[in-house]
C-alpha atoms as a PDB file:
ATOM      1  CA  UNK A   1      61.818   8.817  87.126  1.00  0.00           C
ATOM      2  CA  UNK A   2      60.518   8.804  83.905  1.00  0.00           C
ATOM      3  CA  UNK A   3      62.401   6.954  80.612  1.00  0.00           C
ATOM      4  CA  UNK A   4      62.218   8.251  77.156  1.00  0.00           C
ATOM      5  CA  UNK A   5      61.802   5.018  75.341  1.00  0.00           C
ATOM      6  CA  UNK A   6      65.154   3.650  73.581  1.00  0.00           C
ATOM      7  CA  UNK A   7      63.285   4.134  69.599  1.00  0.00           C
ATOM      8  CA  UNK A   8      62.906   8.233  70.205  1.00  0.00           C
ATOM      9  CA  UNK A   9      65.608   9.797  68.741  1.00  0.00           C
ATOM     10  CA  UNK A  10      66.487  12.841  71.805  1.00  0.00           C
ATOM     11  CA  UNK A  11      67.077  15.120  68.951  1.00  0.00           C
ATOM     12  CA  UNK A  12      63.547  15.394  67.220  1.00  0.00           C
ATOM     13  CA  UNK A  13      61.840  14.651  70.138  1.00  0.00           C
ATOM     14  CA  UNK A  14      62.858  18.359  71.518  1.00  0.00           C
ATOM     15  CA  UNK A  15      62.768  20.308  67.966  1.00  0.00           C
ATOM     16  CA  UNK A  16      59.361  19.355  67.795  1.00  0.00           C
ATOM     17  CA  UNK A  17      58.376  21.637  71.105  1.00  0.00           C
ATOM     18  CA  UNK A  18      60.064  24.659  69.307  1.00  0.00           C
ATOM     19  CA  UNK A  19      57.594  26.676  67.274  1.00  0.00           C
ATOM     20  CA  UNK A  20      58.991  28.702  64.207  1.00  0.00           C
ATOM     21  CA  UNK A  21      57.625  32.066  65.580  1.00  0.00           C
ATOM     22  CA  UNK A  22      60.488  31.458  68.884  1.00  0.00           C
ATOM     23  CA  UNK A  23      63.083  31.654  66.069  1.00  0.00           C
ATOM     24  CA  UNK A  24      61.603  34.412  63.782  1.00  0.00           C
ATOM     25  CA  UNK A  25      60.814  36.861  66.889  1.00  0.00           C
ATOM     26  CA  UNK A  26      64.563  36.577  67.743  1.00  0.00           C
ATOM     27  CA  UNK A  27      65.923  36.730  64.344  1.00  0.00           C
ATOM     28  CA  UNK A  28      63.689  40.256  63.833  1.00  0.00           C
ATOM     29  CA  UNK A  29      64.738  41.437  67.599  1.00  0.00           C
ATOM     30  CA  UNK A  30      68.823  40.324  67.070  1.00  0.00           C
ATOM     31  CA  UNK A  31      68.861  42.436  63.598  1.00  0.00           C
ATOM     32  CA  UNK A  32      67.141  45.366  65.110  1.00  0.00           C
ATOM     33  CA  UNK A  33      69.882  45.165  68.064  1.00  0.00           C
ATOM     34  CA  UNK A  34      72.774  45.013  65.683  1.00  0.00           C
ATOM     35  CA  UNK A  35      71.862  47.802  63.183  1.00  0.00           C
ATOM     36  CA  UNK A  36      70.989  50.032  66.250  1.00  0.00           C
ATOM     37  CA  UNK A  37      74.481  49.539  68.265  1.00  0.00           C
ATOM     38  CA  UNK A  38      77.464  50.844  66.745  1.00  0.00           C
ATOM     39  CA  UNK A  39      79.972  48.737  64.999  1.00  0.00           C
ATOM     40  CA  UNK A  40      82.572  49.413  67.124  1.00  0.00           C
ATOM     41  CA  UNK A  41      80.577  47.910  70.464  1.00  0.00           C
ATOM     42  CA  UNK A  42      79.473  44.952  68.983  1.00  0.00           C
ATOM     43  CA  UNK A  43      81.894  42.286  71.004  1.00  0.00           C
ATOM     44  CA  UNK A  44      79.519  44.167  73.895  1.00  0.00           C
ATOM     45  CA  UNK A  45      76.302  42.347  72.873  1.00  0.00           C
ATOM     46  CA  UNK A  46      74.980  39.659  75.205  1.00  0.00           C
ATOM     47  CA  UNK A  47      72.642  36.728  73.773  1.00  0.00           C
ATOM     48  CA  UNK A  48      71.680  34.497  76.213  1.00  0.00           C
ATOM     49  CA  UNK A  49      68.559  32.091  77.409  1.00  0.00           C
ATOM     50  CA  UNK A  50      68.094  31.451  81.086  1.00  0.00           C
ATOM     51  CA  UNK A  51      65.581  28.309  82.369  1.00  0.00           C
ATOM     52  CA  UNK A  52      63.097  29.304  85.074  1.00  0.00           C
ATOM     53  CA  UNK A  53      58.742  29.764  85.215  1.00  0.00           C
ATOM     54  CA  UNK A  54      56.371  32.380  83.984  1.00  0.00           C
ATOM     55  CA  UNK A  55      53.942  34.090  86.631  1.00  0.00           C
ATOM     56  CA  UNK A  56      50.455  34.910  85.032  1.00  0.00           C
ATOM     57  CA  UNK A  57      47.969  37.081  87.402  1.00  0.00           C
ATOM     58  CA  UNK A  58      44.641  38.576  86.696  1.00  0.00           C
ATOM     59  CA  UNK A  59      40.830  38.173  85.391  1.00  0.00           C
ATOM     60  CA  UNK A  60      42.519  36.275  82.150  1.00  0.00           C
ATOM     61  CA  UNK A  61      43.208  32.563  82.372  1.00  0.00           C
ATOM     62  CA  UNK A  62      46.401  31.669  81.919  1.00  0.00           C
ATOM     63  CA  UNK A  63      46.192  30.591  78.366  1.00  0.00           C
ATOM     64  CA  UNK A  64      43.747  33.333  77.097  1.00  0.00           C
ATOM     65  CA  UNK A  65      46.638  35.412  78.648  1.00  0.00           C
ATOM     66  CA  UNK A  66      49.203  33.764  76.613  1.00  0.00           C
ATOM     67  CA  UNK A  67      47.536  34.167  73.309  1.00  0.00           C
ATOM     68  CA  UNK A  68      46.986  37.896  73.565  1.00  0.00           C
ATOM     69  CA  UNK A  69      50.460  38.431  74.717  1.00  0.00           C
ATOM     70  CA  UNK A  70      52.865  35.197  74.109  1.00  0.00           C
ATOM     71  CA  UNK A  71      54.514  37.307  71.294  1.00  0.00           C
ATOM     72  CA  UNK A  72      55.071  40.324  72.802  1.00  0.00           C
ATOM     73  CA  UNK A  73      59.166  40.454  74.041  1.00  0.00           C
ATOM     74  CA  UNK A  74      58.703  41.625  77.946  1.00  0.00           C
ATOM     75  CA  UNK A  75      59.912  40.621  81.356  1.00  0.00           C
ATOM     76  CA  UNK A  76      57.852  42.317  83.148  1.00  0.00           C
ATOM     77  CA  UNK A  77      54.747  44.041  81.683  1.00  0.00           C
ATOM     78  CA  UNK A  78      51.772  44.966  83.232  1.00  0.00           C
ATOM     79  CA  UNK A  79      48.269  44.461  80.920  1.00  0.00           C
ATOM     80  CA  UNK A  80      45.571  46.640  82.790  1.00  0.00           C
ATOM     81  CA  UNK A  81      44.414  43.843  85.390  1.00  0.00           C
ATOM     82  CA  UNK A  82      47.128  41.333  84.228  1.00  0.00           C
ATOM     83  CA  UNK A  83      50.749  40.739  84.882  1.00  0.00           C
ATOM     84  CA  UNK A  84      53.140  39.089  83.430  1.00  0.00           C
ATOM     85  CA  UNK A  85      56.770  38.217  85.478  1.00  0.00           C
ATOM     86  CA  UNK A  86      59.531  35.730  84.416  1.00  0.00           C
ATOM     87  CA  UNK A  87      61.165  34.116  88.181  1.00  0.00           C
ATOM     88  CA  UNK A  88      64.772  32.706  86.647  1.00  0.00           C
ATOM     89  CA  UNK A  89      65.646  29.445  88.626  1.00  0.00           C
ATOM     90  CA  UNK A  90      64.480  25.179  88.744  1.00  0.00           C
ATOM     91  CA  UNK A  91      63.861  24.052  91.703  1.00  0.00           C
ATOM     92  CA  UNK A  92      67.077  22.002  93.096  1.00  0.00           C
ATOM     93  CA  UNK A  93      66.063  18.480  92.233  1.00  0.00           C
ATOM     94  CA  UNK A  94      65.905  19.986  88.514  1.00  0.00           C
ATOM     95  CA  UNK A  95      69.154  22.042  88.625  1.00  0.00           C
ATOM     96  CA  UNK A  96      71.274  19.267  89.859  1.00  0.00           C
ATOM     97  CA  UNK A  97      69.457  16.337  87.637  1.00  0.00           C
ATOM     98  CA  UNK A  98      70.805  18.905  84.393  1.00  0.00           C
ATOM     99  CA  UNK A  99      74.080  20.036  86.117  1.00  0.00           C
ATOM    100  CA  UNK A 100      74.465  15.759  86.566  1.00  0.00           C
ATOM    101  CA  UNK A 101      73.842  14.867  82.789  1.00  0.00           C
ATOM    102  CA  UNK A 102      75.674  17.478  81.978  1.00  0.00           C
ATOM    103  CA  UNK A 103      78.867  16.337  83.976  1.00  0.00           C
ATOM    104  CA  UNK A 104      78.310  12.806  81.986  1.00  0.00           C
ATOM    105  CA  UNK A 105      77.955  14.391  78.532  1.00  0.00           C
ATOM    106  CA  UNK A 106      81.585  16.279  80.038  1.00  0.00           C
ATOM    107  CA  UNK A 107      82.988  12.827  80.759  1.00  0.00           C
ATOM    108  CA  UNK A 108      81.580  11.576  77.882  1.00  0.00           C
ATOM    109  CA  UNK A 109      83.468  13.704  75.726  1.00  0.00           C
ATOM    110  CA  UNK A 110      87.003  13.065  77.066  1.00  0.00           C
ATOM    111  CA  UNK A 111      86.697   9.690  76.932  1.00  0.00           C
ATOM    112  CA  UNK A 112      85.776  10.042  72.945  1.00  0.00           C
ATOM    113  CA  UNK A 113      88.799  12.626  73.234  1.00  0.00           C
ATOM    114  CA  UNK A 114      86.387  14.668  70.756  1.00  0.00           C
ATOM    115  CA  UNK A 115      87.028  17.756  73.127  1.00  0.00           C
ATOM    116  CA  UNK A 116      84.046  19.441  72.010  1.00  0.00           C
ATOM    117  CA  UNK A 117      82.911  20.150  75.631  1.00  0.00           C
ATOM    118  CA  UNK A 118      85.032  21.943  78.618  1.00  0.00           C
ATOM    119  CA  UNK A 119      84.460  22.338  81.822  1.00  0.00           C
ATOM    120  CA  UNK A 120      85.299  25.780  82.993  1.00  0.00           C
ATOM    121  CA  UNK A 121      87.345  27.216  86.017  1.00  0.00           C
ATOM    122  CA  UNK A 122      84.715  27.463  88.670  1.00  0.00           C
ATOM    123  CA  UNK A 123      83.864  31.315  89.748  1.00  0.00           C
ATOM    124  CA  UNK A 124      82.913  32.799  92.972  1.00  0.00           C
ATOM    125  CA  UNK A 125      80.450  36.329  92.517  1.00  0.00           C
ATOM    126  CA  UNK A 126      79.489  38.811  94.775  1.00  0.00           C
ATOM    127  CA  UNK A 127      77.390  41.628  93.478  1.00  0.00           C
ATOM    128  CA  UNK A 128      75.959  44.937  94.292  1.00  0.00           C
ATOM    129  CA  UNK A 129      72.543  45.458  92.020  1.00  0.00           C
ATOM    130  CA  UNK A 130      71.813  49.529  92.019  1.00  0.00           C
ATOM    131  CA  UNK A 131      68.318  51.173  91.607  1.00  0.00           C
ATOM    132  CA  UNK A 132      70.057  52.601  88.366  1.00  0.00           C
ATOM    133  CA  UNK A 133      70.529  49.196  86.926  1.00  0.00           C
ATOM    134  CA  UNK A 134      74.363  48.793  87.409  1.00  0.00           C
ATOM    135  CA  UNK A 135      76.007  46.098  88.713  1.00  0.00           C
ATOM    136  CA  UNK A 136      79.176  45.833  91.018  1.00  0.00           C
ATOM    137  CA  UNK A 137      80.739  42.479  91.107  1.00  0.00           C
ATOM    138  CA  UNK A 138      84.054  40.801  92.877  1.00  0.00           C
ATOM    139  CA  UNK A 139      84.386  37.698  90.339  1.00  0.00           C
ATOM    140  CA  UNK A 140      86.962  35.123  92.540  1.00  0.00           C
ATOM    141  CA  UNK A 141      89.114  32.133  91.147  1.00  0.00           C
ATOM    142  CA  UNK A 142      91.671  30.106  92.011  1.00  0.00           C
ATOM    143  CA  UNK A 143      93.402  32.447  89.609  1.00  0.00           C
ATOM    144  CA  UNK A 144      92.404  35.850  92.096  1.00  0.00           C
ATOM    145  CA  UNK A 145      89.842  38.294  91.779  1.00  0.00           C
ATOM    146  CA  UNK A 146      88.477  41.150  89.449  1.00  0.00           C
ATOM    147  CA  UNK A 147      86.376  43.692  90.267  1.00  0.00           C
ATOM    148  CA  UNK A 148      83.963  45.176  87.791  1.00  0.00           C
ATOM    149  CA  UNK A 149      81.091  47.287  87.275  1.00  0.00           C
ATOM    150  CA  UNK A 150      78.948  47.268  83.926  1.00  0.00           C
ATOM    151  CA  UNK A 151      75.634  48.531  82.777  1.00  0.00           C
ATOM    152  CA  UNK A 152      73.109  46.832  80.489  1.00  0.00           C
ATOM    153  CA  UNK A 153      71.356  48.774  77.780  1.00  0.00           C
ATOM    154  CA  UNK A 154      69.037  48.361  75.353  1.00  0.00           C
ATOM    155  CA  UNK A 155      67.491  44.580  77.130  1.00  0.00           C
ATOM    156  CA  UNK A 156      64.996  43.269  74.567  1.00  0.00           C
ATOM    157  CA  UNK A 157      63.306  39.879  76.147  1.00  0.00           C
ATOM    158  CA  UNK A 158      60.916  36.769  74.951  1.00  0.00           C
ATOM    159  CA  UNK A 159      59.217  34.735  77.314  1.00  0.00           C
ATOM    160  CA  UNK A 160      58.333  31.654  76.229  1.00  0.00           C
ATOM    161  CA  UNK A 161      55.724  29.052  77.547  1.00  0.00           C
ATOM    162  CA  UNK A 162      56.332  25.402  77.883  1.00  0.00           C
ATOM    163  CA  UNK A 163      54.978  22.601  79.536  1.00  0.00           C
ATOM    164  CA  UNK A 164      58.094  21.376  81.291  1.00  0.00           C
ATOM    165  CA  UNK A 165      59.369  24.844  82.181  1.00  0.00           C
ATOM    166  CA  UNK A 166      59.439  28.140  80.835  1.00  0.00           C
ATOM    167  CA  UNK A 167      62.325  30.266  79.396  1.00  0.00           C
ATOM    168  CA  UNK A 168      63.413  33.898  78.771  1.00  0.00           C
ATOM    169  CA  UNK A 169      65.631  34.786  75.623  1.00  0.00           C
ATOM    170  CA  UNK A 170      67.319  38.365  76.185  1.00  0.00           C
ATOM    171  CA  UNK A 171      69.676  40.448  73.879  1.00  0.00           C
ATOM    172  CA  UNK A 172      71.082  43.740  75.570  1.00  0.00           C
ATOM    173  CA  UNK A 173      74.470  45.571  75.308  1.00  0.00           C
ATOM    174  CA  UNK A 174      76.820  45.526  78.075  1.00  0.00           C
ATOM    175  CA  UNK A 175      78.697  47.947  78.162  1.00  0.00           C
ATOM    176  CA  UNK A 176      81.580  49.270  81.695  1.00  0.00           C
ATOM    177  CA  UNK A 177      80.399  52.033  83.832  1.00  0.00           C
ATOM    178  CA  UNK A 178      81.365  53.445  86.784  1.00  0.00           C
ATOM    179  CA  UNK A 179      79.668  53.837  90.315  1.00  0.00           C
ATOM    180  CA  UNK A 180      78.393  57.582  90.666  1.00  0.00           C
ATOM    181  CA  UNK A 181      77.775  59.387  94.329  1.00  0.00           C
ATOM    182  CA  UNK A 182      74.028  59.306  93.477  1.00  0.00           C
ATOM    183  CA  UNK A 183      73.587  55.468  92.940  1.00  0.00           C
ATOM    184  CA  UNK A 184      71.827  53.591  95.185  1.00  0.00           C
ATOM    185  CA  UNK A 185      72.410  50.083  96.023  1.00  0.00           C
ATOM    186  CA  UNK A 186      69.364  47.826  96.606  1.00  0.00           C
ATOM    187  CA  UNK A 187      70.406  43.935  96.121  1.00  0.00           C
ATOM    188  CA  UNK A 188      73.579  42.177  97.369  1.00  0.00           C
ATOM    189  CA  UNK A 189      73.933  38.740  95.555  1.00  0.00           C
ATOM    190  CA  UNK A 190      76.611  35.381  96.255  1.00  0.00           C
ATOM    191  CA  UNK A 191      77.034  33.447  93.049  1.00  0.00           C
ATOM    192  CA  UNK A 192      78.998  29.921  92.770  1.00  0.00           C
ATOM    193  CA  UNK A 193      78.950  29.328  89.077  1.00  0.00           C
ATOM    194  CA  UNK A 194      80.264  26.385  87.334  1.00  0.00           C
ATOM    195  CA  UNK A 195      80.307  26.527  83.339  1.00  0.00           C
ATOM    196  CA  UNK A 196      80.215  24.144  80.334  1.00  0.00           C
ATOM    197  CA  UNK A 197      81.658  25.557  77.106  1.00  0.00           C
ATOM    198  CA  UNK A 198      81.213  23.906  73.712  1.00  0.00           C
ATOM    199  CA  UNK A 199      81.808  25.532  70.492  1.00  0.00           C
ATOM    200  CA  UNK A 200      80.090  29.296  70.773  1.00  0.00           C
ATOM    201  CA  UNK A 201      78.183  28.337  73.628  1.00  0.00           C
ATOM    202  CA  UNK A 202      78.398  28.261  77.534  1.00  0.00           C
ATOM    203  CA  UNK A 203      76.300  26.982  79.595  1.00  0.00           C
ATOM    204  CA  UNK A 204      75.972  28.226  83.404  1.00  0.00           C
ATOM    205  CA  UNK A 205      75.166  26.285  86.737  1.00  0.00           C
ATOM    206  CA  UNK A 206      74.635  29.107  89.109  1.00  0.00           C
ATOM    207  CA  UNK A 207      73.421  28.882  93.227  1.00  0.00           C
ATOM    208  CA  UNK A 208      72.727  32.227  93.991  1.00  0.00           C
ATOM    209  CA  UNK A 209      72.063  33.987  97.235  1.00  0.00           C
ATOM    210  CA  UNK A 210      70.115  36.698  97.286  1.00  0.00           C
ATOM    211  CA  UNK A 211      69.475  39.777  99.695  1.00  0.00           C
ATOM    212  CA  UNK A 212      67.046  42.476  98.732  1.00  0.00           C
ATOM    213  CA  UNK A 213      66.963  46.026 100.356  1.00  0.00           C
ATOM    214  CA  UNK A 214      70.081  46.496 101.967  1.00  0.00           C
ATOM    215  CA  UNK A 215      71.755  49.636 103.542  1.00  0.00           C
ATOM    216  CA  UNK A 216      75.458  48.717 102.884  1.00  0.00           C
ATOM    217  CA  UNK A 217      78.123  48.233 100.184  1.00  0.00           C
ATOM    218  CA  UNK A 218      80.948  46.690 101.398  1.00  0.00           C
ATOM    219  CA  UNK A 219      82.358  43.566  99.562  1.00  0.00           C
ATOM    220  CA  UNK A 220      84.074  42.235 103.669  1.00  0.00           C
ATOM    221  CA  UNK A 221      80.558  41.241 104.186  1.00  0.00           C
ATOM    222  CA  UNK A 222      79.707  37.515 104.373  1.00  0.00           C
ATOM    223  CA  UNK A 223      75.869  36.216 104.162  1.00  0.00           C
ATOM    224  CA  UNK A 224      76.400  35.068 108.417  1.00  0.00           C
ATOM    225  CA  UNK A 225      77.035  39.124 108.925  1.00  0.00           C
ATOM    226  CA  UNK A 226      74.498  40.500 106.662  1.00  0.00           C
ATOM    227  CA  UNK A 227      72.162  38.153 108.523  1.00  0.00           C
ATOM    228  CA  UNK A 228      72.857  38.835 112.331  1.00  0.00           C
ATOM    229  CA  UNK A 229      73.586  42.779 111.517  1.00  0.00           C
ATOM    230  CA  UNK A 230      70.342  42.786 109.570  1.00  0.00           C
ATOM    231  CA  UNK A 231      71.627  44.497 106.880  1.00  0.00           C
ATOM    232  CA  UNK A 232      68.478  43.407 104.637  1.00  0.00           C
ATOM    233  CA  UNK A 233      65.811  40.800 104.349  1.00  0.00           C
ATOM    234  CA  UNK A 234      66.839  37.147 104.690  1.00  0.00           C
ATOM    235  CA  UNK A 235      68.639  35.513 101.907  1.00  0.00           C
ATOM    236  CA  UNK A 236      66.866  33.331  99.371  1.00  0.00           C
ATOM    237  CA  UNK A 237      68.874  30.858  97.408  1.00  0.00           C
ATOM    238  CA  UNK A 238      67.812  30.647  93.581  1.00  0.00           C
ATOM    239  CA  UNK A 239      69.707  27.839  91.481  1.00  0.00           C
ATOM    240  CA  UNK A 240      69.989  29.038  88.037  1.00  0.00           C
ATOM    241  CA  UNK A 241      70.686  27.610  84.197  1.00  0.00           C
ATOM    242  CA  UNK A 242      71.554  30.114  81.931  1.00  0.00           C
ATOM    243  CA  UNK A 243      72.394  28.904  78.425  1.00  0.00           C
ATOM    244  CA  UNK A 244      74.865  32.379  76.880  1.00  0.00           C
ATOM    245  CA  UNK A 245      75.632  32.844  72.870  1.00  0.00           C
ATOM    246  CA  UNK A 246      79.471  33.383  74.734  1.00  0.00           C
ATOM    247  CA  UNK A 247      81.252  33.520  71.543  1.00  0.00           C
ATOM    248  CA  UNK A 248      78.413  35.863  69.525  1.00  0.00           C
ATOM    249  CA  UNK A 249      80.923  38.647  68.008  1.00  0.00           C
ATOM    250  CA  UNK A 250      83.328  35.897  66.912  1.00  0.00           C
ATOM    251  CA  UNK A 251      80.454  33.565  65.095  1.00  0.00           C
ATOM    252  CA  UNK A 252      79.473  37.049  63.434  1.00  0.00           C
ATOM    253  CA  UNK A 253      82.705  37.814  62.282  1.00  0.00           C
ATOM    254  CA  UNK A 254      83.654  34.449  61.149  1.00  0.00           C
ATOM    255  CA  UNK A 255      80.650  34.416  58.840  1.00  0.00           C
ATOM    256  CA  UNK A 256      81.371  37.842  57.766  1.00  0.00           C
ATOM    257  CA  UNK A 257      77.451  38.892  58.981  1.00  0.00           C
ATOM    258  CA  UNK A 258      75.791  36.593  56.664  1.00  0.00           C
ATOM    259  CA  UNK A 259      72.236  36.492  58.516  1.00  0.00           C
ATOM    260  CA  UNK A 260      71.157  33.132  56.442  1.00  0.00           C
ATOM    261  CA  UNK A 261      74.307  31.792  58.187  1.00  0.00           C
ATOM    262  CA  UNK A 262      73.294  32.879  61.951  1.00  0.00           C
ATOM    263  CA  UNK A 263      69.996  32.140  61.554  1.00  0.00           C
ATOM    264  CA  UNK A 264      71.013  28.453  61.410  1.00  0.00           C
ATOM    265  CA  UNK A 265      72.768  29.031  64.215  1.00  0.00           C
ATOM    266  CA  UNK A 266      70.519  30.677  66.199  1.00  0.00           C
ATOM    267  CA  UNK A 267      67.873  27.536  65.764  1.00  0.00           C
ATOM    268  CA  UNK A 268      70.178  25.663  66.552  1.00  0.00           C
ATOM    269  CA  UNK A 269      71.069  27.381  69.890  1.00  0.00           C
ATOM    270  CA  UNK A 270      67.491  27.661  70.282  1.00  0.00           C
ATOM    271  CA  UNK A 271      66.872  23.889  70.020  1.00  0.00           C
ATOM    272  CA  UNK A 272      69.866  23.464  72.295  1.00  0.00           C
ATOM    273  CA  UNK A 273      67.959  25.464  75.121  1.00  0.00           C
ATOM    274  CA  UNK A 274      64.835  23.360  74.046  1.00  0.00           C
ATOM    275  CA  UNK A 275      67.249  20.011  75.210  1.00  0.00           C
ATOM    276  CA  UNK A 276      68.021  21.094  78.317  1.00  0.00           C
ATOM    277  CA  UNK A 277      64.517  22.505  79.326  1.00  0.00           C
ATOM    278  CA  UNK A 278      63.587  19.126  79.178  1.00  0.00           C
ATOM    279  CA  UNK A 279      66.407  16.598  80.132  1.00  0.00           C
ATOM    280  CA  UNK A 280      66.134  17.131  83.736  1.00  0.00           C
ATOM    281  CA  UNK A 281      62.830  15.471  83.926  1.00  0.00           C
ATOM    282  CA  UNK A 282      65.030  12.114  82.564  1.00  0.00           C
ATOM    283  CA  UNK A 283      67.134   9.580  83.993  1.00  0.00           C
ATOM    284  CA  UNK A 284      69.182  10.331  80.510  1.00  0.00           C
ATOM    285  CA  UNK A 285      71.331   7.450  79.037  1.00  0.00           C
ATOM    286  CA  UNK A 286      73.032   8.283  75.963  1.00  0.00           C
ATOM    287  CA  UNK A 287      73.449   3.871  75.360  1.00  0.00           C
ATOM    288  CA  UNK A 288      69.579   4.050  75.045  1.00  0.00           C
ATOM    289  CA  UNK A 289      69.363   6.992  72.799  1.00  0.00           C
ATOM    290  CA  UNK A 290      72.246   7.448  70.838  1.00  0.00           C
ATOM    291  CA  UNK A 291      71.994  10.881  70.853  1.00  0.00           C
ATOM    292  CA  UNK A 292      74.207  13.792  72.460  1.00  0.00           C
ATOM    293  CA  UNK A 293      72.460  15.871  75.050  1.00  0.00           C
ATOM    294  CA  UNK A 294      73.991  18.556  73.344  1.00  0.00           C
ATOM    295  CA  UNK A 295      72.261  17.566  69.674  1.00  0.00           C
ATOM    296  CA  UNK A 296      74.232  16.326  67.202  1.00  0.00           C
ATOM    297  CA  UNK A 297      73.060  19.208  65.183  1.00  0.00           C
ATOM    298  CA  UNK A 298      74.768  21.288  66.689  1.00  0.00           C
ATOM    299  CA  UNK A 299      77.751  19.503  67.760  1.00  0.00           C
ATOM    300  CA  UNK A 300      78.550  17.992  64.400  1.00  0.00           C
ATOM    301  CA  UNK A 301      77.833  21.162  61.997  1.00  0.00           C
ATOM    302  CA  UNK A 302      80.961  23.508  61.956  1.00  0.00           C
END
């Protein structure tokens, strides 16, 4: 594996792979989200970055295709012959290598009894996707189980290109629902999650199992039964990083919505996302650096 050499400092090596347009896009998309959603519903917006690659088709070459349409927010968007599509996910070697430095940088922390980072209660997911965009999910602890179903509104996305791998920043408002007669179901999903929490942030370690077009909705089902019954295609098995603003309406409100304020923030939970994106590829030792994986910028500014 590769080293970064002991005189790079971890923390400017990654801020200089951000460019100041990343930040300025999501400042101009996060007010826009905020003045449009009512006061009252604000606890029910969702910032978060998630880890995976950006799929470029058509007559374009890939980076022709990037300069006519790296700034435009999308997901999915279709360009006459081109297409754009974000797949969420690292391949496994890369998901455990970050879930692995990130369990040191854990360990790290209680020995230093600094108790900036937690480890959160593991959760167990399954979820029911509907054609309407709703979601159905059985979360499951140790602590029992909650069922929910919620709706997100209003998604505003940025993809973003990088040479290591790509990521997608998305704002939306979540908001309950309920499951009407006319929804159709079309994805089942199994989620393990494990989660990382440090000051506003989380950050998620998710296997997920996947089953597209399926003809039932019953939570009794297990992956084995969907398979033998075939209830839907064959399950494919993403593993996931997804980096959330968790604590987004309580940074606002502590900072009484001064937007110089979050915009500091906001870098720095950009150049957080930047960190990670990248510390996978390294067999990371925090002797030869002398730098958090987390960024001292953002650990040690309250």
């Amino acid at each position: 594996m590769e080293h970064i050499p002991s005189n790079i400092m971890l923390k400017t090596f990654f801020r200089e792979s951000l460019p100041n347009w990343v930040t300025e896009t999501c400042q101009e998309i996060f007010r826009k989200i905020i003045y449009e959603t009512k006061s009252e519903d604000h606890d029910k917006i969702e910032l978060e970055i998630k880890l995976g690659r950006l799929e470029f088709k058509g007559k374009y070459s890939v980076f022709s295709f990037v300069s006519d349409t790296f700034k435009i927010p999308n997901s999915l968007q279709n360009y006459g012959e081109n297409y754009i599509q974000f797949h969420s996910g690292l391949l496994e070697f890369q998901f455990y290598t970050l879930w692995y430095q990130v369990e040191k940088e854990y360990q790290r922390s209680i020995k230093n009894n600094d108790n900036e980072i937690k480890q959160l209660v593991p959760v167990t997911y399954k979820e029911f996707i509907y054609k309407s965009g709703k979601r159905r999910s059985l979360e499951v602890t140790n602590e029992g189980f909650k069922e929910t179903v919620i709706l997100k509104s209003d998604k505003k996305h940025i993809n973003i290109k990088h040479s290591d791998c790509d990521f997608r920043v998305t704002t939306c408002v979540e908001q309950p629902s309920v499951i009407e007669a006319e929804d159709k179901v079309k994805t089942y999903r199994e989620k393990f999650r494990t989660s990382f929490s440090f000051r506003c942030f989380r950050l998620d370690f998710t296997v997920v199992n996947t089953v597209m077009d399926i003809n039932f909705n019953n939570f009794n089902l297990n992956l084995e039964e969907i398979a033998i019954n075939k209830l839907g295609t064959i399950p494919t098995t993403t593993f996931e990083v997804e980096f959330e603003f968790a604590k987004l309406f309580n940074a606002l409100q502590q900072i009484k919505y001064d937007y110089l304020l979050f915009e500091k923030m906001l870098n720095r939970y950009l150049q957080n996302a930047f960190c990670f994106g990248k510390a996978y590829k390294y067999e990371y030792n925090y002797c030869q650096t002398g730098k958090s994986l987390f960024g001292n910028y953002l650990i040690n500014n309250k």
